[in-house]
Protein backbone atom coordinates (compact mmCIF):
# COMPACT_ATOMS: atom_id res chain seq x y z
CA UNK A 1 -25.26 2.89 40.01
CA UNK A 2 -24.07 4.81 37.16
CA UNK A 3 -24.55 2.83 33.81
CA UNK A 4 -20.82 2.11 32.29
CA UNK A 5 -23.04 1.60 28.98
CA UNK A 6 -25.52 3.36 26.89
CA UNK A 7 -26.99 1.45 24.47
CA UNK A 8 -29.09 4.10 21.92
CA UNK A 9 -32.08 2.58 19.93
CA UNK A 10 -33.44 4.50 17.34
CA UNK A 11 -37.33 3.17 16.27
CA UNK A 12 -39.87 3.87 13.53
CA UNK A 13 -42.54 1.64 12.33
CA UNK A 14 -40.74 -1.79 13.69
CA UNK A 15 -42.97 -3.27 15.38
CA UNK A 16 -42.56 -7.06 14.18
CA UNK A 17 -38.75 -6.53 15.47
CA UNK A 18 -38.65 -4.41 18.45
CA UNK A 19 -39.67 -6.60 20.83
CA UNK A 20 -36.60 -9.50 20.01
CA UNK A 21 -34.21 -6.69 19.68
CA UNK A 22 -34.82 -5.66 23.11
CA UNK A 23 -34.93 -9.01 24.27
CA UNK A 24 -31.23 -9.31 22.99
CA UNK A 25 -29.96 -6.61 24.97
CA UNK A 26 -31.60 -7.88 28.36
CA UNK A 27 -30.33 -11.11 27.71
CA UNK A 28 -26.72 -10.12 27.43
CA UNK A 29 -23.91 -11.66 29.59
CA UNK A 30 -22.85 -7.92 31.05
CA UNK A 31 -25.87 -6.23 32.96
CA UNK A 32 -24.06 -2.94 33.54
CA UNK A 33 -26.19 -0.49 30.68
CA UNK A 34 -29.07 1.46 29.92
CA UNK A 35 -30.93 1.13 26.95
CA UNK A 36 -32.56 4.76 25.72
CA UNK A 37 -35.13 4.31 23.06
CA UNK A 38 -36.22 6.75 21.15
CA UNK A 39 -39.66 6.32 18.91
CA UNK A 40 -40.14 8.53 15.94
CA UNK A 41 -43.69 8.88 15.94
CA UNK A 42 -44.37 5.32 15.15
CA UNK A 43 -47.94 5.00 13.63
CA UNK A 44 -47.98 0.98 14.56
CA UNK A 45 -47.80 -0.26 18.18
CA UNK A 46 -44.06 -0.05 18.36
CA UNK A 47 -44.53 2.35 21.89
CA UNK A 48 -47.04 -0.30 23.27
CA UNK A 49 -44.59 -3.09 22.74
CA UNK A 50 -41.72 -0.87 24.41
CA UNK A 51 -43.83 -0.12 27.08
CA UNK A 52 -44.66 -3.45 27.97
CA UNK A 53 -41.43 -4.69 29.16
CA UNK A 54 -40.68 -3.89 33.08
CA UNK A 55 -36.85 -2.95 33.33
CA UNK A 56 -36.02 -0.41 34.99
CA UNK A 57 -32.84 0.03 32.48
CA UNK A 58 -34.80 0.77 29.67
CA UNK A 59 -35.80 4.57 29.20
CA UNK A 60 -38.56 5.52 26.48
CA UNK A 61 -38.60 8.89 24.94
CA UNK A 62 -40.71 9.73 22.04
CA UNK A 63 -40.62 12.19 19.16
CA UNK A 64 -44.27 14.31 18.51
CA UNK A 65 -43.19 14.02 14.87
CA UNK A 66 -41.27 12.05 12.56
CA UNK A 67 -37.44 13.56 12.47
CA UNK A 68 -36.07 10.72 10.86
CA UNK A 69 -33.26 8.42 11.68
CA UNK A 70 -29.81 10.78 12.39
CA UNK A 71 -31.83 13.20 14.36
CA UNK A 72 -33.41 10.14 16.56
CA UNK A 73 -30.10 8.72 17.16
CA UNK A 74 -28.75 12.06 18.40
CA UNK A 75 -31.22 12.67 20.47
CA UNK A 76 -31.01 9.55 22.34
CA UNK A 77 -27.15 9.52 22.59
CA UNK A 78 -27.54 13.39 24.21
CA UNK A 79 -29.47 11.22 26.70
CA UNK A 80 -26.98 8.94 27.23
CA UNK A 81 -24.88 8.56 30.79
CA UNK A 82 -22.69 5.61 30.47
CA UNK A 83 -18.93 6.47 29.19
CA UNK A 84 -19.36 4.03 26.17
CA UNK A 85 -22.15 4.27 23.95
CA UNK A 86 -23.76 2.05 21.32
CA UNK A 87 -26.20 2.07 18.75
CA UNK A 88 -28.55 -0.57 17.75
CA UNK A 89 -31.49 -0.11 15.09
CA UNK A 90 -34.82 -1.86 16.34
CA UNK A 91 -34.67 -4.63 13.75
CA UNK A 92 -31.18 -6.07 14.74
CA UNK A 93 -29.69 -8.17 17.73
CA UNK A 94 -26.89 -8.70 19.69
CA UNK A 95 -25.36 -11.66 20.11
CA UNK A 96 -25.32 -12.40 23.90
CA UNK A 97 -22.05 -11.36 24.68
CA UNK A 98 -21.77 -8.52 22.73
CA UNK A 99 -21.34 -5.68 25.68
CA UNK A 100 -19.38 -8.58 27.41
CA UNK A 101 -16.48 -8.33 24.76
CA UNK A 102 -16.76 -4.63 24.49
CA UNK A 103 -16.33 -4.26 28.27
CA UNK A 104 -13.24 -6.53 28.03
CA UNK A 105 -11.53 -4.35 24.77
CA UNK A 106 -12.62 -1.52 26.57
CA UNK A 107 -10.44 -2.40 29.51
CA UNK A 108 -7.60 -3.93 27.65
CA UNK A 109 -7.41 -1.29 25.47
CA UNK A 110 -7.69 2.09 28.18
CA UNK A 111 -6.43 4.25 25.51
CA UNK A 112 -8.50 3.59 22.53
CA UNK A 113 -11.66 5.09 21.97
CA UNK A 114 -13.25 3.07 19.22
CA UNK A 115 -14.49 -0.88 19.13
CA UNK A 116 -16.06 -2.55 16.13
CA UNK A 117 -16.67 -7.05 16.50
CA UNK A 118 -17.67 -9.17 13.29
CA UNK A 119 -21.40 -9.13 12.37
CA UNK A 120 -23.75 -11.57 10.61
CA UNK A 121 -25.79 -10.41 7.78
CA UNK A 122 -29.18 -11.96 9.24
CA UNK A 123 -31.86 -12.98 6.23
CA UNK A 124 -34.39 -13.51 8.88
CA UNK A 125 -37.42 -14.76 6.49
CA UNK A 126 -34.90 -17.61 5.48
CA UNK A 127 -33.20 -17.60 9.17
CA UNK A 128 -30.02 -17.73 7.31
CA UNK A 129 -26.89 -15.82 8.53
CA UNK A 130 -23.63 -14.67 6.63
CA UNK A 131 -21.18 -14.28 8.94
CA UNK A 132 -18.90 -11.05 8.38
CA UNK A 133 -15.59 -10.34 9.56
CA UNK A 134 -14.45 -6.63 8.42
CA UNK A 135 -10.61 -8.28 9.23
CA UNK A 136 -8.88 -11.56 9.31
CA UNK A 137 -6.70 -10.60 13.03
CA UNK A 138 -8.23 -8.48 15.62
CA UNK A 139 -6.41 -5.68 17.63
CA UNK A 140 -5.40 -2.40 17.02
CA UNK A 141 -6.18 -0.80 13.31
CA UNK A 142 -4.16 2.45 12.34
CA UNK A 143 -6.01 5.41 11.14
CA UNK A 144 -4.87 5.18 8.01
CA UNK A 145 -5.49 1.72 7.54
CA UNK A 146 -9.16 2.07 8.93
CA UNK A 147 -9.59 5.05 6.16
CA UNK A 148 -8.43 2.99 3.28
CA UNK A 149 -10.49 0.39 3.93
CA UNK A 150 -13.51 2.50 4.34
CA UNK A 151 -12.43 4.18 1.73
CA UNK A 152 -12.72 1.29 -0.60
CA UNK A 153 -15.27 -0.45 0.86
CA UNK A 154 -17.75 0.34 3.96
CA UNK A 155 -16.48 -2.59 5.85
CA UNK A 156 -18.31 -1.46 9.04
CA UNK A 157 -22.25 -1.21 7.88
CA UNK A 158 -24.63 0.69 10.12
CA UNK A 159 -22.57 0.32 13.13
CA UNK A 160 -24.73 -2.76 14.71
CA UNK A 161 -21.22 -4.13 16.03
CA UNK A 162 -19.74 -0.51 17.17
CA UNK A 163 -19.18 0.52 20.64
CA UNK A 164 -17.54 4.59 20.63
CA UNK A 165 -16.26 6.31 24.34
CA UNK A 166 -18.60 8.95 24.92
CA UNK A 167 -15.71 11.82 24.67
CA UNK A 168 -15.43 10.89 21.30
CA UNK A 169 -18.30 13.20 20.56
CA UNK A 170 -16.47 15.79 22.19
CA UNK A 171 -13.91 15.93 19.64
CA UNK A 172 -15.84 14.34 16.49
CA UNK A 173 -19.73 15.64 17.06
CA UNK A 174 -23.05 13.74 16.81
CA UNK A 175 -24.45 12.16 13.48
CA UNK A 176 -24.69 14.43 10.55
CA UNK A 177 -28.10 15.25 10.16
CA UNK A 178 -27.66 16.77 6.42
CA UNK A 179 -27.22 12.77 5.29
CA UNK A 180 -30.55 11.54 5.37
CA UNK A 181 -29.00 7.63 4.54
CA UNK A 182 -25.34 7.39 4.65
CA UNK A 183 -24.45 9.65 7.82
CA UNK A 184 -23.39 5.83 9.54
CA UNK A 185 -20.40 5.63 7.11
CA UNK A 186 -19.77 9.81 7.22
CA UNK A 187 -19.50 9.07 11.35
CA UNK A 188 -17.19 5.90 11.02
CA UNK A 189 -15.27 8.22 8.29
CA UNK A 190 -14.70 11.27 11.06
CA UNK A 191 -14.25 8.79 13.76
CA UNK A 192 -11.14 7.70 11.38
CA UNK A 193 -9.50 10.93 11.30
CA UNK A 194 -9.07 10.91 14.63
CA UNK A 195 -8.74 7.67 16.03
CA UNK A 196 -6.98 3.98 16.12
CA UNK A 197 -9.96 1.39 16.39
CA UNK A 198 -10.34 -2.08 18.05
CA UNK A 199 -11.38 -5.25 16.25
CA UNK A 200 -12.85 -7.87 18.31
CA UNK A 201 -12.49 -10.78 15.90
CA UNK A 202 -16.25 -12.27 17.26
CA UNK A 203 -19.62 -11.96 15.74
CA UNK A 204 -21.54 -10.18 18.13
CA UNK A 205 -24.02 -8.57 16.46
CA UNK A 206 -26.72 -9.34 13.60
CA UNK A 207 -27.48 -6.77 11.03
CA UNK A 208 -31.19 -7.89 9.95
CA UNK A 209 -31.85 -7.68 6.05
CA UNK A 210 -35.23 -7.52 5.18
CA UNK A 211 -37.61 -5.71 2.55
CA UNK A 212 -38.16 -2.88 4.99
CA UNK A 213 -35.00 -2.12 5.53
CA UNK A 214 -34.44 1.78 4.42
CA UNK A 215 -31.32 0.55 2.58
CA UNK A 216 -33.24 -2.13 0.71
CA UNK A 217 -36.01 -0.22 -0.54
CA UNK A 218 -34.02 2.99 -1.36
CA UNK A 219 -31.38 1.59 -3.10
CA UNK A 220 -33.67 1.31 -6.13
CA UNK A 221 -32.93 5.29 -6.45
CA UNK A 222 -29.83 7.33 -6.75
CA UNK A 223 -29.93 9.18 -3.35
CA UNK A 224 -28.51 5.78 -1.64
CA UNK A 225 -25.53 6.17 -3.91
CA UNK A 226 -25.06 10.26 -4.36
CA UNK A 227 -24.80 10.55 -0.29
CA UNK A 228 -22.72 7.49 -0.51
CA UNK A 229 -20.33 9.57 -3.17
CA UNK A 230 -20.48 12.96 -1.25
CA UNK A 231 -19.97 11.58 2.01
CA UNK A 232 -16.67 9.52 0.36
CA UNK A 233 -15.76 12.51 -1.20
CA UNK A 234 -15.92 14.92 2.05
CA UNK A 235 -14.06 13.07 3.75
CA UNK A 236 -11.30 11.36 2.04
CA UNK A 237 -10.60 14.17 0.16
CA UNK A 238 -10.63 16.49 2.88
CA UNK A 239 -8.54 14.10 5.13
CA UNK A 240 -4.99 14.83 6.82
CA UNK A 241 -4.15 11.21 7.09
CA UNK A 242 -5.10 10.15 3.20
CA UNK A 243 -2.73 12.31 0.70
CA UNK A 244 -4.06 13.39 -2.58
CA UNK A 245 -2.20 10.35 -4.20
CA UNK A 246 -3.83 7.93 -2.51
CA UNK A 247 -7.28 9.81 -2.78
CA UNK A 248 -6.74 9.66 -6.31
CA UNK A 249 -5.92 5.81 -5.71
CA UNK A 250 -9.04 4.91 -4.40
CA UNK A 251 -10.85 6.74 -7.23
CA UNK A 252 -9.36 4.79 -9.18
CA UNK A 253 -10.32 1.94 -7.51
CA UNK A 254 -13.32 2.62 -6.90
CA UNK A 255 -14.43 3.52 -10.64
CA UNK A 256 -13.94 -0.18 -11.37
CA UNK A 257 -15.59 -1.77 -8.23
CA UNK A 258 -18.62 0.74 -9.41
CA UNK A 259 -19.18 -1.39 -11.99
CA UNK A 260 -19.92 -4.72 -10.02
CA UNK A 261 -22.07 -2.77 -7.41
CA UNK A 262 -23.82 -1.75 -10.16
CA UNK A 263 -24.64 -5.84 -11.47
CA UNK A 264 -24.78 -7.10 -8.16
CA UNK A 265 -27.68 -4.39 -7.36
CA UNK A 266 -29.52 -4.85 -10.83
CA UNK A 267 -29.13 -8.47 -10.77
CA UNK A 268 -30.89 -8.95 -7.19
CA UNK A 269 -33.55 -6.14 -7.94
CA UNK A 270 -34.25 -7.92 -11.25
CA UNK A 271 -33.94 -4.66 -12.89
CA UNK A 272 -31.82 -3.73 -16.03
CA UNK A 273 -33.05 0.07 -15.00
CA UNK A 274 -31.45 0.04 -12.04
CA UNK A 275 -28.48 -1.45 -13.56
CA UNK A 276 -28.07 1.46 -15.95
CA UNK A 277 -29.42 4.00 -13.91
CA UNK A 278 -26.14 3.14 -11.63
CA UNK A 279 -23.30 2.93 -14.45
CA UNK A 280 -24.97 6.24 -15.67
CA UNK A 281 -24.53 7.66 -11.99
CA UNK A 282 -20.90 6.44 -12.26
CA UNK A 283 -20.01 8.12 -15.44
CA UNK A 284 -21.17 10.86 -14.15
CA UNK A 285 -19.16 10.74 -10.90
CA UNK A 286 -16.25 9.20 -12.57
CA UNK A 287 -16.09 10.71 -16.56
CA UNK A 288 -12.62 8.61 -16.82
CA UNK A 289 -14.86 5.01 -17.00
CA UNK A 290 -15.62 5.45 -20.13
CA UNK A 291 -12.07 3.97 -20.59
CA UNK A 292 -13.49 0.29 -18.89
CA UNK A 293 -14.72 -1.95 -21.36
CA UNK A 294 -16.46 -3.48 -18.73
CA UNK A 295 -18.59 -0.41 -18.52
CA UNK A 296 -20.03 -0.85 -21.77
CA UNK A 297 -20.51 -4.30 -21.81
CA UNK A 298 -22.93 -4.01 -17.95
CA UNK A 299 -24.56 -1.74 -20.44
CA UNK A 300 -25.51 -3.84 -22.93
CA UNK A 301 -26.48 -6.76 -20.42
CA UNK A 302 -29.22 -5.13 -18.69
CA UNK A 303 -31.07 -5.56 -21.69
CA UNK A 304 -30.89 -9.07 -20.89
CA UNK A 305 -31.88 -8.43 -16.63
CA UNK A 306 -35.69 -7.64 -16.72
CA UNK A 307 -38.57 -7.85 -13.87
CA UNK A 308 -40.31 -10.13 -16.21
CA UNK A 309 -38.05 -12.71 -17.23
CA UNK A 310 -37.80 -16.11 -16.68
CA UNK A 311 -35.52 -16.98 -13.70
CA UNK A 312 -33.80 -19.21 -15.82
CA UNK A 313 -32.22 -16.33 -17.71
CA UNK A 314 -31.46 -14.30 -14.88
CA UNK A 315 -29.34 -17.65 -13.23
CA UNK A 316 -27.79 -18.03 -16.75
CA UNK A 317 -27.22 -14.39 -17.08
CA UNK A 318 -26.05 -13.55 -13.44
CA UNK A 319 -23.55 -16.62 -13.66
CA UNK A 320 -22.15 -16.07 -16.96
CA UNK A 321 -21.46 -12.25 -16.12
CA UNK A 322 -19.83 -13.13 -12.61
CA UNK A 323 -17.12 -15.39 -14.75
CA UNK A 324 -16.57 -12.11 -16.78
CA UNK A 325 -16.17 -9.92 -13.94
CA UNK A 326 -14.06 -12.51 -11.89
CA UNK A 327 -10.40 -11.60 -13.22
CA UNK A 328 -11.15 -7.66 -12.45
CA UNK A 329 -12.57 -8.71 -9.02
CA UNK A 330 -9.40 -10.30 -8.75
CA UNK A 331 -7.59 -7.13 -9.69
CA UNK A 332 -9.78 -4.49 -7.45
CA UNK A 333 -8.60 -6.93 -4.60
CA UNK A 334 -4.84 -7.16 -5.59
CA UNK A 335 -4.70 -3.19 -5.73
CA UNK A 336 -6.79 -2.98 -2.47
CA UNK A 337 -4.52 -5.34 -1.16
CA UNK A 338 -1.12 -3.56 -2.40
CA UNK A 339 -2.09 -0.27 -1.32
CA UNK A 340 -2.73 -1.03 2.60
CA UNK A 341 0.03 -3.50 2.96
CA UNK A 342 2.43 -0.48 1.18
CA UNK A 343 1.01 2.55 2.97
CA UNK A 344 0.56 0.60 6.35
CA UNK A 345 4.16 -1.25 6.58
CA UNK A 346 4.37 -1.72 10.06
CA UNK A 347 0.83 -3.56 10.28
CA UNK A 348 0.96 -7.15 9.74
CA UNK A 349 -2.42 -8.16 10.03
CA UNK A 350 -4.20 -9.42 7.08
CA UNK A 351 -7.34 -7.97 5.50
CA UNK A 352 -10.51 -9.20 4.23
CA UNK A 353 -12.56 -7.90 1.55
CA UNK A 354 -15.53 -8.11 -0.20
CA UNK A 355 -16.30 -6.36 -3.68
């Protein structure tokens, strides 16, 4: 029987993960799916561990050499046979009735193309989830309102809780191998400009966080945040749905919420480098924040944020800044807010945010 679902699994190196993120897609509730895995020349004994479970469903190809993560995932979804594919990375899970739920939008909704459910964000060393819901209502979301969203904040992640029909890469392509980090958000982005998505208003998926994570260890450099700006950039300025007023609206926006990525990220790193090295990246990006005070005064508190320093200080530090920063967070969300509601009259559904 032909597989309604393809499920594409990217792997490199995950060996202390692979095995229970497999285990969460045999387990699910809907049995109708094929899982393609595709190893990147793993070094560890990520291959053995695939290897060793006995379903027929499962279908292991593997790279002779390291291509990296875009590449992989194109490669297995070129494989795929089922007329909705996912993608899961080899260090997150599924909730048990994640396909379940997709099947069911996927029916209800014969005419959409696109299906996104809530996520946790899954601290697995602490075994401590955050749920996430990238909306307050499910159903439909307008094109326009799924842009502006993104466009202000990446309220999707690495697509963990996404489920695309496969003639969706007839009209918007594979991954974009050029981004070596933030192709994920370039493909939700594209997907966008052509299509309304679903939200299932479940958590159904689990986005692991942990130290290896490519995100978490290169986010301590500026490529994680220069692919993030050129992929914004591409496509929102490029886009036929998002004018150049609102483009220059969620500059705008964005140029302040810069600023608290840029404490959030030095403040968990423990690194007043990484602090500055970010609000230099955003003047450069965005010459017009030299006009935030707040700018200037993240600048002259990552003095205070170093590697060494007592965690006192950091607590005292972290919580006296977050006071500071509190009305403007306020503000970003008002404007975020105001924008959507004014450019999307018709929808009444209610947004959530996170800055």
């Amino acid at each position: 029987m032909k597989p309604l679902i393809s499920i594409c699994m990217p792997n490199y190196n995950y060996e202390h993960y692979i095995k229970e993120a497999i285990e969460s897609i045999l387990s699910q509730t809907y049995s109708n799916f094929e899982l393609i895995i595709v190893d990147d020349a793993s070094t560890d004994n990520s291959a053995e561990i695939i290897k060793s479970f006995n379903d027929p469903r499962i279908k292991l190809y593997q790279n002779t050499s390291n291509i990296f993560m875009f590449p992989t995932i194109n490669k297995a979804i070129k494989q795929a046979k089922g007329d909705i594919i996912a993608v899961i990375h080899s260090d997150d899970l599924y909730e048990k009735t994640f396909l379940e739920e997709i099947v069911k939008a996927y029916n209800d909704y014969p005419d959409k193309k696109v299906f996104i459910s809530g996520v946790n964000f899954y601290h697995s060393e602490s075994n401590y989830k955050i749920p996430w819901h990238p909306y307050k209502t499910g159903g439909i979301k307008s094109q326009k309102e799924v842009l502006l969203v993104l466009a202000t904040y990446n309220n999707i992640g690495n697509g963990v809780n996404v489920a695309i029909q496969k003639d969706c890469i007839n009209k918007v392509g594979f991954f974009t191998e050029t981004f070596k980090y933030i192709g994920d958000y370039d493909y939700w982005l594209r997907l966008a400009e052509e299509y309304d998505f679903v939200y299932i208003p479940k958590i159904l998926a689990n986005y692991r966080i942990h130290d290896s994570n490519i995100t978490h260890s290169l986010v301590k450099d500026m490529i994680f945040f220069r692919e993030g700006y050129e992929v914004f950039n591409k496509n929102i300025s490029e886009s036929k749905i998002i004018n150049n007023k609102l483009y220059k609206k969620t500059l705008y926006i964005g140029r302040k919420k810069i600023i608290h990525t840029a404490f959030r990220t030095g403040i968990k790193y423990k690194s007043g480098k990484i602090l500055r090295d970010i609000l230099k990246f955003s003047k450069e990006v965005h010459p017009d924040i030299i006009f935030e005070p707040y700018w200037y005064l993240m600048y002259l508190i990552s003095f205070l944020v170093q590697d060494n320093g007592s965690p006192q200080m950091l607590n005292l530090v972290s919580t006296l800044v977050r006071l500071m920063l509190y009305p403007q967070k306020i503000y970003i969300n008002f404007l975020i807010e105001k924008m959507i509601n004014q450019e999307t009259a018709g929808i009444k559904s209610k947004k959530c945010y996170e800055i």
